[in-house]
Protein backbone atom coordinates (compact mmCIF):
# COMPACT_ATOMS: atom_id res chain seq x y z
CA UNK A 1 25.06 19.85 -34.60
CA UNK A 2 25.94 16.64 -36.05
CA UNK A 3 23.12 15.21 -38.30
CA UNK A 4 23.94 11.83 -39.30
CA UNK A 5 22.14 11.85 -42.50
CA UNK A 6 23.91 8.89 -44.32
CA UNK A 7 20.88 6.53 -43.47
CA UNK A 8 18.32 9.48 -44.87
CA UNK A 9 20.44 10.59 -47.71
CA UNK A 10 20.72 8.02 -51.02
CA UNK A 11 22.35 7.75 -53.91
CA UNK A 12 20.69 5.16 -56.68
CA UNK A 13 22.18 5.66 -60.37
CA UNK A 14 18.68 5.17 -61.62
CA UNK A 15 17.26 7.15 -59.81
CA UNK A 16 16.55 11.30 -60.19
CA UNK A 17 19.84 11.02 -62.87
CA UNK A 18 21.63 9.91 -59.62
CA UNK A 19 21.19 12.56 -57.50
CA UNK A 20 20.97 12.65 -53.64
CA UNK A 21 16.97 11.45 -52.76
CA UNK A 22 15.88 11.28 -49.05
CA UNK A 23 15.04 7.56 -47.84
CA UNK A 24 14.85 6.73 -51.67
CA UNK A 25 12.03 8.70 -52.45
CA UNK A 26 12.06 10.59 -56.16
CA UNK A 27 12.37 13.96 -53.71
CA UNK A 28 15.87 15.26 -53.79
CA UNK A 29 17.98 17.54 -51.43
CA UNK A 30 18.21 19.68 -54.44
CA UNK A 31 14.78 19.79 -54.44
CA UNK A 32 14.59 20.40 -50.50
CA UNK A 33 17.01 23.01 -51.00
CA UNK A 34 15.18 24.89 -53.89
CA UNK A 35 11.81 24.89 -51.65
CA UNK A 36 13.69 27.14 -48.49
CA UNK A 37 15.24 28.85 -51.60
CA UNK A 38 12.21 30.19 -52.60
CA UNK A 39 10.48 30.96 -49.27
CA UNK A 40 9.18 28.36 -48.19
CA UNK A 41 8.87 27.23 -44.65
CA UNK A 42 9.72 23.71 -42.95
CA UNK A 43 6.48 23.66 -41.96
CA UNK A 44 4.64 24.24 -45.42
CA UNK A 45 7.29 21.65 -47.21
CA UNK A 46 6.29 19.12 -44.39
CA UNK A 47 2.57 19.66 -45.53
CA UNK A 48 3.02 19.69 -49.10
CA UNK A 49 5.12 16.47 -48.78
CA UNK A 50 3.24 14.38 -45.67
CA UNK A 51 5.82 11.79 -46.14
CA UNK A 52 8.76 14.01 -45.35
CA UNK A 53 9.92 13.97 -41.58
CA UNK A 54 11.77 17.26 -40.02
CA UNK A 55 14.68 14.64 -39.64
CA UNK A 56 14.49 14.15 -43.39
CA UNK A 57 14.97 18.50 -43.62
CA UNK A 58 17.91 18.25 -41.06
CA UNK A 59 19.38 15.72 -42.96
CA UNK A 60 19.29 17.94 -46.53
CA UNK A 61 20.91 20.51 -44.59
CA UNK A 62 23.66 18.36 -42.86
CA UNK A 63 24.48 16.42 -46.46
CA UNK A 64 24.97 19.98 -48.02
CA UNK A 65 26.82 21.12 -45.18
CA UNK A 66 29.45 18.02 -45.89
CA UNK A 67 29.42 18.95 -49.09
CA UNK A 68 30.38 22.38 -48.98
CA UNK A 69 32.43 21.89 -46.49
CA UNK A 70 34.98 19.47 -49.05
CA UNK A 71 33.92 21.95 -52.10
CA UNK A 72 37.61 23.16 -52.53
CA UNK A 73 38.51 26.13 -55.45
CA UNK A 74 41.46 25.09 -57.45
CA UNK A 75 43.25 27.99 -59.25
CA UNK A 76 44.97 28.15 -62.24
């Protein structure tokens, strides 16, 4: 499953202290993230935030993915 979320996913310095927003909204993956985190379902985030799309959920998920995926440990 390859979510392109690069066109979802934004980055403005201004912005949330610069964190990752969806479409440039003040909502951030973090905040996505923290909503699953503590129970919540797509479903009840999509209703609590009407302007969210399921794409914009995928594309939390895929950008975290990436992330984690190049998160490397570096011993000492």
């Amino acid at each position: 499953m390859d979510i392109d979320y690069h066109n979802i996913i934004t980055i403005e310095p201004g912005k949330r202290g610069g964190k990752p927003c969806i479409r440039s909204l003040r909502i951030t993956v973090d905040d996505v993230l923290d909503y699953f985190a503590a129970g919540m379902t797509e479903q009840e985030i999509l209703e609590d935030f009407n302007y969210l799309t399921h794409e914009d959920i995928l594309a939390c998920f895929a950008f975290a993915a990436d992330r984690e995926r190049h998160t490397r440990v570096i011993s000492g």
